[in-house]
N, C-alpha and C. Protein backbone atom coordinates (compact mmCIF):
# COMPACT_ATOMS: atom_id res chain seq x y z
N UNK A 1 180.03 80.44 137.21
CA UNK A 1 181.21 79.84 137.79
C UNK A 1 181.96 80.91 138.59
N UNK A 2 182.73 80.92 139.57
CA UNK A 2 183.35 81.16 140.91
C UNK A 2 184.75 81.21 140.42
N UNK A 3 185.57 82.08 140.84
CA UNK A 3 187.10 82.07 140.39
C UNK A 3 187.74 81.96 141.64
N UNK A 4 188.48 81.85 141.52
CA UNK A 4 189.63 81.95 143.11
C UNK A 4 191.34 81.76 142.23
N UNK A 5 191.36 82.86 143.20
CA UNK A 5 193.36 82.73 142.81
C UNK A 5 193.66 82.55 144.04
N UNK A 6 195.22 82.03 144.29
CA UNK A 6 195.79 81.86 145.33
C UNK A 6 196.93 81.75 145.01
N UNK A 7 197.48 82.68 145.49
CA UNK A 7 198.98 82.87 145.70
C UNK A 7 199.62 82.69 146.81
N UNK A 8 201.40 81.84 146.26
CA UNK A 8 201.85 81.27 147.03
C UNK A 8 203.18 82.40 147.45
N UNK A 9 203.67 82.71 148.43
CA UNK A 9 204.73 83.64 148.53
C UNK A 9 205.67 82.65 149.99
N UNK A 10 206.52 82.75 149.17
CA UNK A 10 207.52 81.95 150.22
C UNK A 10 208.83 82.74 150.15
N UNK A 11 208.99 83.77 150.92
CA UNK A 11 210.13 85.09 150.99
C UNK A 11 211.22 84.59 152.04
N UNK A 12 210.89 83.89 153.03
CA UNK A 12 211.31 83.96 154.27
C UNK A 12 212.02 82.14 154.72
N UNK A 13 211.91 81.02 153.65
CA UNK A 13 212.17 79.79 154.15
C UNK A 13 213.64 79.87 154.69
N UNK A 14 212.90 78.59 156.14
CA UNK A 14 214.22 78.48 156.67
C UNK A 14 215.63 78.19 156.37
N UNK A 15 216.73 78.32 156.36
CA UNK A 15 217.99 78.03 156.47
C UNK A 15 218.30 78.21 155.17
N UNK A 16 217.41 79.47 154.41
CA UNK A 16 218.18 80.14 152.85
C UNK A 16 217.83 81.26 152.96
N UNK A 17 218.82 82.24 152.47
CA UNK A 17 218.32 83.64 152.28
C UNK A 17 217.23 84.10 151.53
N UNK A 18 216.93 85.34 152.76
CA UNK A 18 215.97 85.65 152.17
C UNK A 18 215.45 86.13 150.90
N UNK A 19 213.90 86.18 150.28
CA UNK A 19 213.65 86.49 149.18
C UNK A 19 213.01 87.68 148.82
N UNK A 20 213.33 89.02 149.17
CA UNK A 20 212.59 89.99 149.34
C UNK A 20 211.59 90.48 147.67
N UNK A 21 212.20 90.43 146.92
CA UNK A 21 211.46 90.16 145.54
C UNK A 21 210.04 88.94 145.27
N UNK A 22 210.18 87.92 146.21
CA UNK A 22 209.16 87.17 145.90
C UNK A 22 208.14 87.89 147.14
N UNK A 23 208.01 88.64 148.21
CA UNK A 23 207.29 88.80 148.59
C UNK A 23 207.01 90.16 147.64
N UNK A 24 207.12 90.93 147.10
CA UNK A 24 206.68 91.97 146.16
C UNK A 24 205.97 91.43 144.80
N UNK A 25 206.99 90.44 144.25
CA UNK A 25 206.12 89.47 143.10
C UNK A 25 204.57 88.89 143.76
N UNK A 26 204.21 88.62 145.04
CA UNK A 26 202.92 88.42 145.14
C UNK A 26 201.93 89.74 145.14
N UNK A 27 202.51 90.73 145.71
CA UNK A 27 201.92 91.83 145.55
C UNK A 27 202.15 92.65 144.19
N UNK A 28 202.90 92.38 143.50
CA UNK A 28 202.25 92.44 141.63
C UNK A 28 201.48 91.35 141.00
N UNK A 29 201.47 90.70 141.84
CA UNK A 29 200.08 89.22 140.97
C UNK A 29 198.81 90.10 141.39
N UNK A 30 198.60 90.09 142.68
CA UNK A 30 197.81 90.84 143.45
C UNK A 30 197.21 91.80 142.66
N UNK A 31 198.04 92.61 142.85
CA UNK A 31 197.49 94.20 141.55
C UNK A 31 197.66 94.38 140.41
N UNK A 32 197.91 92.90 139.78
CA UNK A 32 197.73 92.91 138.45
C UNK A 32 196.64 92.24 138.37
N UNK A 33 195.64 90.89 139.25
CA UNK A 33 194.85 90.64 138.79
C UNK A 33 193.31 91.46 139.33
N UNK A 34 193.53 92.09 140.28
CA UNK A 34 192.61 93.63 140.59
C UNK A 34 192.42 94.48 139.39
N UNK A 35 193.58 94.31 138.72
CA UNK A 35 193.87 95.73 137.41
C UNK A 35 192.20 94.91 136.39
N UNK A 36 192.24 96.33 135.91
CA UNK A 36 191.79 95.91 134.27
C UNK A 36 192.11 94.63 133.47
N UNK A 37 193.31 95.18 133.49
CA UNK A 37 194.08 94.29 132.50
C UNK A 37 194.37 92.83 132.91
N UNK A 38 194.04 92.39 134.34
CA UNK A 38 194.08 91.42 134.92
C UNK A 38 192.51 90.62 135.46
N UNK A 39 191.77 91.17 134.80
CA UNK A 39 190.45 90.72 134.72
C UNK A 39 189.34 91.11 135.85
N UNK A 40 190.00 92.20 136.56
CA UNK A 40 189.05 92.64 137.37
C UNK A 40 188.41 92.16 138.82
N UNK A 41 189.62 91.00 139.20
CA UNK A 41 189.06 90.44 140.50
C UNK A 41 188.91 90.90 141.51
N UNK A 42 188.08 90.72 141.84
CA UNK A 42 187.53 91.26 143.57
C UNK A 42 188.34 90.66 144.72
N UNK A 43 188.58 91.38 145.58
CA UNK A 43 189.17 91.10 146.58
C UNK A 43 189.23 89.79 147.58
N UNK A 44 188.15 89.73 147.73
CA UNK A 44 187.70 88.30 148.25
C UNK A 44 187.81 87.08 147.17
N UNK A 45 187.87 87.42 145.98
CA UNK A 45 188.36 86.22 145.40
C UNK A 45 189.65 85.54 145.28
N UNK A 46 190.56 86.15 146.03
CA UNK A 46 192.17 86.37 146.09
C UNK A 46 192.73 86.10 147.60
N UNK A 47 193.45 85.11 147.64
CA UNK A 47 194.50 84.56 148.81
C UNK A 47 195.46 84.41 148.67
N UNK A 48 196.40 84.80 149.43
CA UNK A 48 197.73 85.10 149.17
C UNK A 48 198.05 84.62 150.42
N UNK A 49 199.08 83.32 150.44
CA UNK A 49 199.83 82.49 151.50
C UNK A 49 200.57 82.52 151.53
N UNK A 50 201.66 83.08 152.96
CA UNK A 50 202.92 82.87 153.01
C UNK A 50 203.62 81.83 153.32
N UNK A 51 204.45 80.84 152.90
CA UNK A 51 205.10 79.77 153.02
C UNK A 51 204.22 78.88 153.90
N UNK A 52 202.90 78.59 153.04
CA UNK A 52 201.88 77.70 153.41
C UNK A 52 202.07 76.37 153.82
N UNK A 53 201.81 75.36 154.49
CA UNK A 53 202.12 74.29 154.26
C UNK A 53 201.20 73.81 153.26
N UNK A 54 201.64 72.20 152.83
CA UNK A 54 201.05 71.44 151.29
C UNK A 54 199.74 71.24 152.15
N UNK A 55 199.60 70.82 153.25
CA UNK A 55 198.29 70.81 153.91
C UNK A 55 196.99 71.78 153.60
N UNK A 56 198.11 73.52 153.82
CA UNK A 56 196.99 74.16 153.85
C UNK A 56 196.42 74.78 152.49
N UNK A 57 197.41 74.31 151.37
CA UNK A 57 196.89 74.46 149.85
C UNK A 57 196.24 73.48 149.55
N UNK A 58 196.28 72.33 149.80
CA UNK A 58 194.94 71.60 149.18
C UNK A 58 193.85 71.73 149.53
N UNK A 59 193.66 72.27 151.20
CA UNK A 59 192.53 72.99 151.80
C UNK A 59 191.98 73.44 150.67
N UNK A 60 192.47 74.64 150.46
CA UNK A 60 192.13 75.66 149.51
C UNK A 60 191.82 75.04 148.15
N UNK A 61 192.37 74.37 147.99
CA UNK A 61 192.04 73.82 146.83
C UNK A 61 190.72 72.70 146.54
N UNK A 62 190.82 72.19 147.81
CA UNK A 62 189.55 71.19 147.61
C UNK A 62 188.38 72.26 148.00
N UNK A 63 188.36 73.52 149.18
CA UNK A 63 187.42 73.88 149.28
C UNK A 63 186.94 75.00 147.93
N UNK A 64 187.74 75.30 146.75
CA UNK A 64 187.27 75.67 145.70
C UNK A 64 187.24 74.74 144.45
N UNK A 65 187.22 73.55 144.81
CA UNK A 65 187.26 72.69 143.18
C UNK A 65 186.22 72.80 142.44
N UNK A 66 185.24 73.09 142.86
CA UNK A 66 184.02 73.85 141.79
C UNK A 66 184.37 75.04 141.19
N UNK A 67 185.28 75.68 141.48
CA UNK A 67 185.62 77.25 141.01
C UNK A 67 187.11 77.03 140.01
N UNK A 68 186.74 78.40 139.27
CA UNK A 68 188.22 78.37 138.29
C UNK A 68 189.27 78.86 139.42
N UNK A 69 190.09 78.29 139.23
CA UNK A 69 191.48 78.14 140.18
C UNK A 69 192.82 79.06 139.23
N UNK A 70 193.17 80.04 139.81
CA UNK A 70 194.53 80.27 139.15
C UNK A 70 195.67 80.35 140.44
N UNK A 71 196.57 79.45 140.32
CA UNK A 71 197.68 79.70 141.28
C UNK A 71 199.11 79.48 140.72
């Protein structure tokens, strides 16, 4: 079985201040699930979207529904 994470980072939405902590919280998901202790994922198994539309996450999602999904 196939893993895929995908992370969602939305730092920047319009007409609210910004979120400079949630764009760093994706980059500690990031290098925590690279770490050891985060199971060792490979790079290519990992996507990280900035204020994606719902369009382009189900993409992602239907094109891994055979795979374990963490988002």
């Amino acid at each position: 079985m196939n893993r895929f994470a995908l992370i969602i980072e939305a730092s920047d939405v319009e007409g609210q201040t910004a979120l400079p902590g949630a764009k760093q919280d994706a980059i500690n998901w990031y290098n925590f699930l690279t770490s050891n202790a985060g199971g060792s994922w490979q790079k290519d198994e990992i996507k990280i979207l900035n204020k994606p539309s719902r369009t382009l996450v189900a993409c992602h999602l239907v094109d891994h529904r055979q795979d374990y999904c963490f988002v």
